[in-house]
N, C-alpha and C. Protein backbone atom coordinates (compact mmCIF):
# COMPACT_ATOMS: atom_id res chain seq x y z
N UNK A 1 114.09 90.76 77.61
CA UNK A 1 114.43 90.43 78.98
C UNK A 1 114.42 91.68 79.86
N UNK A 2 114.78 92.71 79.22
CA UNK A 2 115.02 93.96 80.03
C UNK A 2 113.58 94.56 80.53
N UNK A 3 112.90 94.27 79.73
CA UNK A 3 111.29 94.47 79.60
C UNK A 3 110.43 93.98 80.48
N UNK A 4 110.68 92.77 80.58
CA UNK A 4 110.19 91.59 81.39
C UNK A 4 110.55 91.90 82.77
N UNK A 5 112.02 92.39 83.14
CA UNK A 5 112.54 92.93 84.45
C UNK A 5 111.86 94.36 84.82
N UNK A 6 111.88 95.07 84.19
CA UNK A 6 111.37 96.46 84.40
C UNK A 6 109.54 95.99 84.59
N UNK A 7 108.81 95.29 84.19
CA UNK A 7 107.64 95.13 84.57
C UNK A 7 107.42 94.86 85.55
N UNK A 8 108.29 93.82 85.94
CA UNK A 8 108.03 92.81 87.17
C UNK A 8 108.92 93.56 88.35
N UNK A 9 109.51 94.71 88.15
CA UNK A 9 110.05 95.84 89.16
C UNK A 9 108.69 96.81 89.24
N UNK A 10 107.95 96.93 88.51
CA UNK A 10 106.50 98.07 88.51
C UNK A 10 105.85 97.42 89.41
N UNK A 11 105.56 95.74 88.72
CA UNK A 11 104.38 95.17 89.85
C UNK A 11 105.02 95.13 91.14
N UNK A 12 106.05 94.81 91.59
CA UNK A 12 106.37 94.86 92.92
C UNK A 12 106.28 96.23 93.62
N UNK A 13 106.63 97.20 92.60
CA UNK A 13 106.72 98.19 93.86
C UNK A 13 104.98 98.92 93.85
N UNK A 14 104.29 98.67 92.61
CA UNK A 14 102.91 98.57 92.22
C UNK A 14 102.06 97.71 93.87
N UNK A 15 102.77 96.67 93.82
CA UNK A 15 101.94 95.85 94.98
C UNK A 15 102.45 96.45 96.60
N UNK A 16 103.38 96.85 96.32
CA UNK A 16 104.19 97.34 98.15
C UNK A 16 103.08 98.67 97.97
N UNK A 17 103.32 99.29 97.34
CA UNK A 17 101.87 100.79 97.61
C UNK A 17 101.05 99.78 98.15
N UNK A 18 100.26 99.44 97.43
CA UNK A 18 98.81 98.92 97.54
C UNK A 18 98.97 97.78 99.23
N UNK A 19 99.69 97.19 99.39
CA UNK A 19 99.61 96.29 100.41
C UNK A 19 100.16 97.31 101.78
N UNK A 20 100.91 98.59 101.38
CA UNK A 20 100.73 99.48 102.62
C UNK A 20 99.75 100.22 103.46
N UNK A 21 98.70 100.43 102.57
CA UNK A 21 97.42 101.27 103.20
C UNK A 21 96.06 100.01 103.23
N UNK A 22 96.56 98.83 102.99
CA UNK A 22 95.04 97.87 103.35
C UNK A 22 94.86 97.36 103.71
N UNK A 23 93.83 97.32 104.50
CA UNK A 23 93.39 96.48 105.51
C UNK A 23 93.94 95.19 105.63
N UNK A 24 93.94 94.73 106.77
CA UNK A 24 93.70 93.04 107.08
C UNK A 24 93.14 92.22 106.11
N UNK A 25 92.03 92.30 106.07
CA UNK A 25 90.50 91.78 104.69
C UNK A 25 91.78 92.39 103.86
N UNK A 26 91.79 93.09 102.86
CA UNK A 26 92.05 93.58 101.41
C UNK A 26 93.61 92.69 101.80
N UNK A 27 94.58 92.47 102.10
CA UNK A 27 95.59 92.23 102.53
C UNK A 27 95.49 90.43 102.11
N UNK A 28 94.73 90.12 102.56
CA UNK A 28 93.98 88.33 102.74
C UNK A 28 93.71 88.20 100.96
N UNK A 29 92.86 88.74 100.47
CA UNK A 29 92.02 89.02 99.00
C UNK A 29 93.73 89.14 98.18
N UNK A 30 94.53 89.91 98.66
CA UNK A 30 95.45 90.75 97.88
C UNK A 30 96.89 89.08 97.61
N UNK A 31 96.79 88.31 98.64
CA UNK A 31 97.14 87.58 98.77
C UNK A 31 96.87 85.96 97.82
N UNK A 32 95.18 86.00 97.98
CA UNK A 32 94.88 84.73 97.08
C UNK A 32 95.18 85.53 96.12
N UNK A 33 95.15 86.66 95.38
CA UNK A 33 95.01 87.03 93.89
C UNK A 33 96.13 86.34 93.58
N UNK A 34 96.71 86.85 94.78
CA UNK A 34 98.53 86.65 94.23
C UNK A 34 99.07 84.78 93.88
N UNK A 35 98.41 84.34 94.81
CA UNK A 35 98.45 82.53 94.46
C UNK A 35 97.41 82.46 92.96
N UNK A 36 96.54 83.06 93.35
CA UNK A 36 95.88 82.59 91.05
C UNK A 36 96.47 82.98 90.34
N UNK A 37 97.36 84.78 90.69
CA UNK A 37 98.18 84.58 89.18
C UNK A 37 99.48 83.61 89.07
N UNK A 38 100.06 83.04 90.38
CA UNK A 38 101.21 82.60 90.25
C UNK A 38 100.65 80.83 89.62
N UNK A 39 99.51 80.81 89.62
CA UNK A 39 99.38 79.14 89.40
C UNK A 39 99.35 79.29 87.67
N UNK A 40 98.57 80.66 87.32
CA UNK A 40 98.01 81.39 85.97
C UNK A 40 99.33 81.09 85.26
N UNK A 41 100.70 81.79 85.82
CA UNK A 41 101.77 81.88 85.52
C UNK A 41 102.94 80.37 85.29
N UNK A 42 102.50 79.17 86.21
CA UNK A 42 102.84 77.81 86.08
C UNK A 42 102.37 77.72 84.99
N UNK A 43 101.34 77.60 84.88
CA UNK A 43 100.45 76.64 83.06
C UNK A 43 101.25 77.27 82.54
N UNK A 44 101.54 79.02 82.42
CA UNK A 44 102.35 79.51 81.09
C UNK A 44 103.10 78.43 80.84
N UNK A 45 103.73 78.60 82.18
CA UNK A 45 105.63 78.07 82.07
C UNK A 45 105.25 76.81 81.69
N UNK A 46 104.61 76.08 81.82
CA UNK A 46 104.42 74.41 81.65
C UNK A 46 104.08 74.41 80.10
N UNK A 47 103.14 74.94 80.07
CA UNK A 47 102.77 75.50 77.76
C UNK A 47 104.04 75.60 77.10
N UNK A 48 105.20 76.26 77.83
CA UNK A 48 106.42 76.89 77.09
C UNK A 48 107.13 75.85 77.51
N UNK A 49 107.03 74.44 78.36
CA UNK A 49 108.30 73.76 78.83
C UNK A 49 109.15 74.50 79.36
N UNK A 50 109.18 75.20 79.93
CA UNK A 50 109.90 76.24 80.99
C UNK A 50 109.88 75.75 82.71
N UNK A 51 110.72 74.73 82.65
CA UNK A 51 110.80 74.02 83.64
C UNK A 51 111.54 75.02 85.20
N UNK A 52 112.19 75.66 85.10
CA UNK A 52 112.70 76.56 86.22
C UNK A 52 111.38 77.69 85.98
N UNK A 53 111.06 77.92 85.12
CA UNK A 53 109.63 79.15 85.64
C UNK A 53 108.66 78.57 86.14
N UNK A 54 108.11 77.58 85.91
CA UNK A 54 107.29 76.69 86.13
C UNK A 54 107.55 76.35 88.14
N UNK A 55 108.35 75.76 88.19
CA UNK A 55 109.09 75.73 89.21
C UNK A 55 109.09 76.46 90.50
N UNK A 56 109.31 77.57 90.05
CA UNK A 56 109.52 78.86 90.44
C UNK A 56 107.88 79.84 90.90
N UNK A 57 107.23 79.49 89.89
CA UNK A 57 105.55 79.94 89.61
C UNK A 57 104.96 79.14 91.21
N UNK A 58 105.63 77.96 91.13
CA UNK A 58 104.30 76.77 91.99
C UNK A 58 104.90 77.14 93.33
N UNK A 59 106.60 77.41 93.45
CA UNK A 59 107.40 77.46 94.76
C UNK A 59 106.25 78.89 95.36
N UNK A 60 106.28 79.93 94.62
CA UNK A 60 105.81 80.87 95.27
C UNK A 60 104.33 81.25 95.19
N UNK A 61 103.55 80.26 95.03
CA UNK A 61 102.08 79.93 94.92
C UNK A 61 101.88 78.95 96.48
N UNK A 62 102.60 78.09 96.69
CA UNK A 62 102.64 77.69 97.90
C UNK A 62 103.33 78.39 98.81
N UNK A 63 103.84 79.13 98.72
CA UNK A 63 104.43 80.26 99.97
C UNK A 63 103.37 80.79 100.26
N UNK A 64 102.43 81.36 99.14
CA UNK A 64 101.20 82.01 99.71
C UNK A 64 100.35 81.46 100.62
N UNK A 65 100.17 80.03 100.14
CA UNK A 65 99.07 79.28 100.53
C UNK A 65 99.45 78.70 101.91
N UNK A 66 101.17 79.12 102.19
CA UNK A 66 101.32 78.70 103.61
C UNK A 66 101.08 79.84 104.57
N UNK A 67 101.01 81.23 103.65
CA UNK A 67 101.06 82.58 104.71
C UNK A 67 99.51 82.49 105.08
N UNK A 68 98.38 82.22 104.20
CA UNK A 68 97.31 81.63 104.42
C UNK A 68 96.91 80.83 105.72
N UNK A 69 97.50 80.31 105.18
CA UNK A 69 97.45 79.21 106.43
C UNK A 69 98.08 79.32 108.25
N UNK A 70 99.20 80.48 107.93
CA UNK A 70 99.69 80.88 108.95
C UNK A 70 98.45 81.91 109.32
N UNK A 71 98.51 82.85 108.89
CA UNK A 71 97.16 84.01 109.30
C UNK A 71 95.94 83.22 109.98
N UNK A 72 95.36 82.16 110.14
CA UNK A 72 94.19 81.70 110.47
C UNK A 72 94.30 82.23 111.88
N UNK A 73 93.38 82.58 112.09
CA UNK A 73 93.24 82.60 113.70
C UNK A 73 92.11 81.14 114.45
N UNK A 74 93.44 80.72 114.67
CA UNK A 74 92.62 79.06 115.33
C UNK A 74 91.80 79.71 116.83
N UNK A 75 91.97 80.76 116.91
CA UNK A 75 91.48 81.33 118.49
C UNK A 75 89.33 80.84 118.78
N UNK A 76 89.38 81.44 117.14
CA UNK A 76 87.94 81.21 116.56
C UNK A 76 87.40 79.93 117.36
N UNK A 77 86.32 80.45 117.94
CA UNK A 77 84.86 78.84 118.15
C UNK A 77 84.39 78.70 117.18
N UNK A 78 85.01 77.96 116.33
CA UNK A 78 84.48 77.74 114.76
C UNK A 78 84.93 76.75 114.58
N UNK A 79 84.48 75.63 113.80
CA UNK A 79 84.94 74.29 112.83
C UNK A 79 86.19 75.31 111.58
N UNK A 80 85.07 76.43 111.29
CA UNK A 80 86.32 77.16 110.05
C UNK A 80 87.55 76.84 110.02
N UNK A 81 88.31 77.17 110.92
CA UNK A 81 89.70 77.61 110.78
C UNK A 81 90.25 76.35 110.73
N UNK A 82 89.96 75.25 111.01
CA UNK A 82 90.65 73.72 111.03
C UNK A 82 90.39 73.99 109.48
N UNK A 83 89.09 73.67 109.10
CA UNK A 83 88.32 73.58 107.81
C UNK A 83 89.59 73.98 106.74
N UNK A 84 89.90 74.89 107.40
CA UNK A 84 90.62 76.07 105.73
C UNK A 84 91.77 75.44 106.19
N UNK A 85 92.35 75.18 106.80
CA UNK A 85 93.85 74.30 107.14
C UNK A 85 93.85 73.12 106.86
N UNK A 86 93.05 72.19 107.11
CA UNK A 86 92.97 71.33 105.93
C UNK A 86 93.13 71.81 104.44
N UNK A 87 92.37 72.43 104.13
CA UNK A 87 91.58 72.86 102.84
C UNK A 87 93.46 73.02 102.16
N UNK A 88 94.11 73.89 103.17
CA UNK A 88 95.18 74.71 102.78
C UNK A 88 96.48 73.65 102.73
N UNK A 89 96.57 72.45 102.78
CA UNK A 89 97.30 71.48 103.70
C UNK A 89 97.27 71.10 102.26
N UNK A 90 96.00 70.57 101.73
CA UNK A 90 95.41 69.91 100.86
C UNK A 90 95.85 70.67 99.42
N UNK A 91 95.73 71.75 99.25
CA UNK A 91 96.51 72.65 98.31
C UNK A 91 98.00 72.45 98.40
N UNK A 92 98.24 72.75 99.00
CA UNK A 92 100.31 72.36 99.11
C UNK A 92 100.66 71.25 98.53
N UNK A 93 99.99 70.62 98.81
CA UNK A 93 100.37 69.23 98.14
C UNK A 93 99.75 68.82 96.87
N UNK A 94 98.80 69.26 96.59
CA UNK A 94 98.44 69.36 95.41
C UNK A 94 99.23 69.99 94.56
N UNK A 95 99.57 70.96 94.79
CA UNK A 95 100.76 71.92 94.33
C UNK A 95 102.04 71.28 93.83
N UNK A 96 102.46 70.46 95.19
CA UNK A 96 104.02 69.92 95.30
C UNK A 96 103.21 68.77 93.96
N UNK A 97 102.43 67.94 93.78
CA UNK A 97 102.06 66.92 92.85
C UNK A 97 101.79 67.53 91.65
N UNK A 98 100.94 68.70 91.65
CA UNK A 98 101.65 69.54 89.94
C UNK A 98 102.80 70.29 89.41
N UNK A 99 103.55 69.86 90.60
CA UNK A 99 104.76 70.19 90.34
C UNK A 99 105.43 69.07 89.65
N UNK A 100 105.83 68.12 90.40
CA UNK A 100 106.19 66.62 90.44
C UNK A 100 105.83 66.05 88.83
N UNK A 101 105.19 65.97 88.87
CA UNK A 101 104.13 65.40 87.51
C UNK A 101 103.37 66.37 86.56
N UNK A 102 104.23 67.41 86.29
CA UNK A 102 103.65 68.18 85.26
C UNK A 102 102.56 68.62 84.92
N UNK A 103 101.68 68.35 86.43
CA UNK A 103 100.28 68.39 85.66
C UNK A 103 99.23 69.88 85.76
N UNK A 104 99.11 70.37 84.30
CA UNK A 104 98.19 71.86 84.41
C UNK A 104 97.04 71.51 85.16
N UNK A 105 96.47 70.21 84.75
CA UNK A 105 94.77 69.99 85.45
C UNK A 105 94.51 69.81 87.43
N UNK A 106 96.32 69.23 87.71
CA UNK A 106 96.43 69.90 89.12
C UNK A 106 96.08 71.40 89.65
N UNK A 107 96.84 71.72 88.87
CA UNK A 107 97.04 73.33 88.90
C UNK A 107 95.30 73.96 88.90
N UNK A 108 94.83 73.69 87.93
CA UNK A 108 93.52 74.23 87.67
C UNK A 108 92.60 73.48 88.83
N UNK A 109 92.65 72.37 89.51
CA UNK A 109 92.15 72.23 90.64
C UNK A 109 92.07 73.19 92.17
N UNK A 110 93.25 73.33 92.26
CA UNK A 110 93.79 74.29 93.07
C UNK A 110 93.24 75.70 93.19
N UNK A 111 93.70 75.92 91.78
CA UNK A 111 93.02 77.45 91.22
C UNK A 111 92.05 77.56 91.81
N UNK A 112 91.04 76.57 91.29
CA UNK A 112 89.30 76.53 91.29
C UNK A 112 89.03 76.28 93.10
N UNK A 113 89.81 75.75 93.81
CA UNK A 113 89.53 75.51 95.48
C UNK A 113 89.98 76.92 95.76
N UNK A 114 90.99 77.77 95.24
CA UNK A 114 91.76 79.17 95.60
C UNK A 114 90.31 80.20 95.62
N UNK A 115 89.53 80.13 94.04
CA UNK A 115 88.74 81.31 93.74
C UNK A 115 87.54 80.85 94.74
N UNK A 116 87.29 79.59 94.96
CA UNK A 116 86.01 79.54 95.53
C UNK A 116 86.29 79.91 97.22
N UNK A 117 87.54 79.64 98.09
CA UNK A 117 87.68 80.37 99.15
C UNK A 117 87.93 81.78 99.27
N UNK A 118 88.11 82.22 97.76
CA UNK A 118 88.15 84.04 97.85
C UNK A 118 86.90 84.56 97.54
N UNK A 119 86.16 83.66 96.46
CA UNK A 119 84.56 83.88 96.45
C UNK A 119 83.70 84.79 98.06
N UNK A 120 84.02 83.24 98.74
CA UNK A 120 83.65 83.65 100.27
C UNK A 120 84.43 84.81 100.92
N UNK A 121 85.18 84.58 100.83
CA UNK A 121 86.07 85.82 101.35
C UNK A 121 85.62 87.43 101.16
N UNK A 122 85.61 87.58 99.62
CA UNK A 122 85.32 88.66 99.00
C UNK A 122 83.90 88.87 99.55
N UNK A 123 82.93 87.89 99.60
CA UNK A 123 81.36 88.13 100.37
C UNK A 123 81.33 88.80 101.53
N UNK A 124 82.47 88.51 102.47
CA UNK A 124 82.51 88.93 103.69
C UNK A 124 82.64 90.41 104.07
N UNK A 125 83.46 90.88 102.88
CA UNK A 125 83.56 92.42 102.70
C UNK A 125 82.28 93.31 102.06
N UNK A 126 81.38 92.85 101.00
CA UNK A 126 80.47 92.85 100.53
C UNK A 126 79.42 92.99 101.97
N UNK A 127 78.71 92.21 102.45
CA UNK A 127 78.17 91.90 103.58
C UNK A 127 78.88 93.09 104.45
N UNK A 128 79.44 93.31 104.58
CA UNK A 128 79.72 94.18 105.76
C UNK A 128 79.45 95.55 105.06
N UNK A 129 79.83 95.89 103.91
CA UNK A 129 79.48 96.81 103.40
C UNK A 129 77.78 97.40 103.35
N UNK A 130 77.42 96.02 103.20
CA UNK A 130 75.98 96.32 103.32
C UNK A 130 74.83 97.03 104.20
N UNK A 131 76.22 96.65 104.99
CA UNK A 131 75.06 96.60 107.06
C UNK A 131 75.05 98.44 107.45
């Protein structure tokens, strides 16, 4: 247990460095990572019947997916930003239903909608790098 605390004191203060010097973009990226490992971290808890980690994993997997969702800039002349608010609307609740109903194959839905909007995401930095 002591182990487990002292790690999870590294990654936090591990992630406060890293989320002080980066960008907007890296900040966004730094964010979905953080919703895949916390969904990564549900299945644990759900494998182990670990109903308060489990719990706990999905509560703060949808916090992300609402800071997500807060960050959009609806200002955009774009269909996008509705697009991903749906998209993001649609995750929460998916979430709250693999919560509800135990279900990992929720979870891994989610996941798989999470990596494929960071897919794009991550392109965007790529692409710019390019130019």
């Amino acid at each position: 247990m002591v182990g487990q605390r002292a790690l999870s004191q590294y990654q936090q203060v591990n992630t406060a460095a890293a989320a002080e010097g980066a960008s907007p973009h890296k900040l966004i990226q730094m964010l979905m990572q953080g919703c895949l490992q916390r969904i990564a971290e549900a299945k644990g808890a759900m494998a182990r019947s670990d109903q308060a980690a489990k719990g706990e994993a999905i509560s703060k997997a949808m916090n992300v997916v609402s800071g997500l969702q807060a960050s959009l800039n609806k200002e955009v002349k774009s269909a996008l930003p509705q697009q991903l608010d749906s998209l993001y609307d649609y995750m929460q609740r998916r979430l709250l239903e693999a919560n509800l109903k135990n279900s990992s194959a929720l979870l891994d839905e989610v996941a798989e909608l999470m990596r494929t909007v960071k897919e794009g995401w991550d392109g965007i930095e790529q692409a710019s790098a390019q130019r």
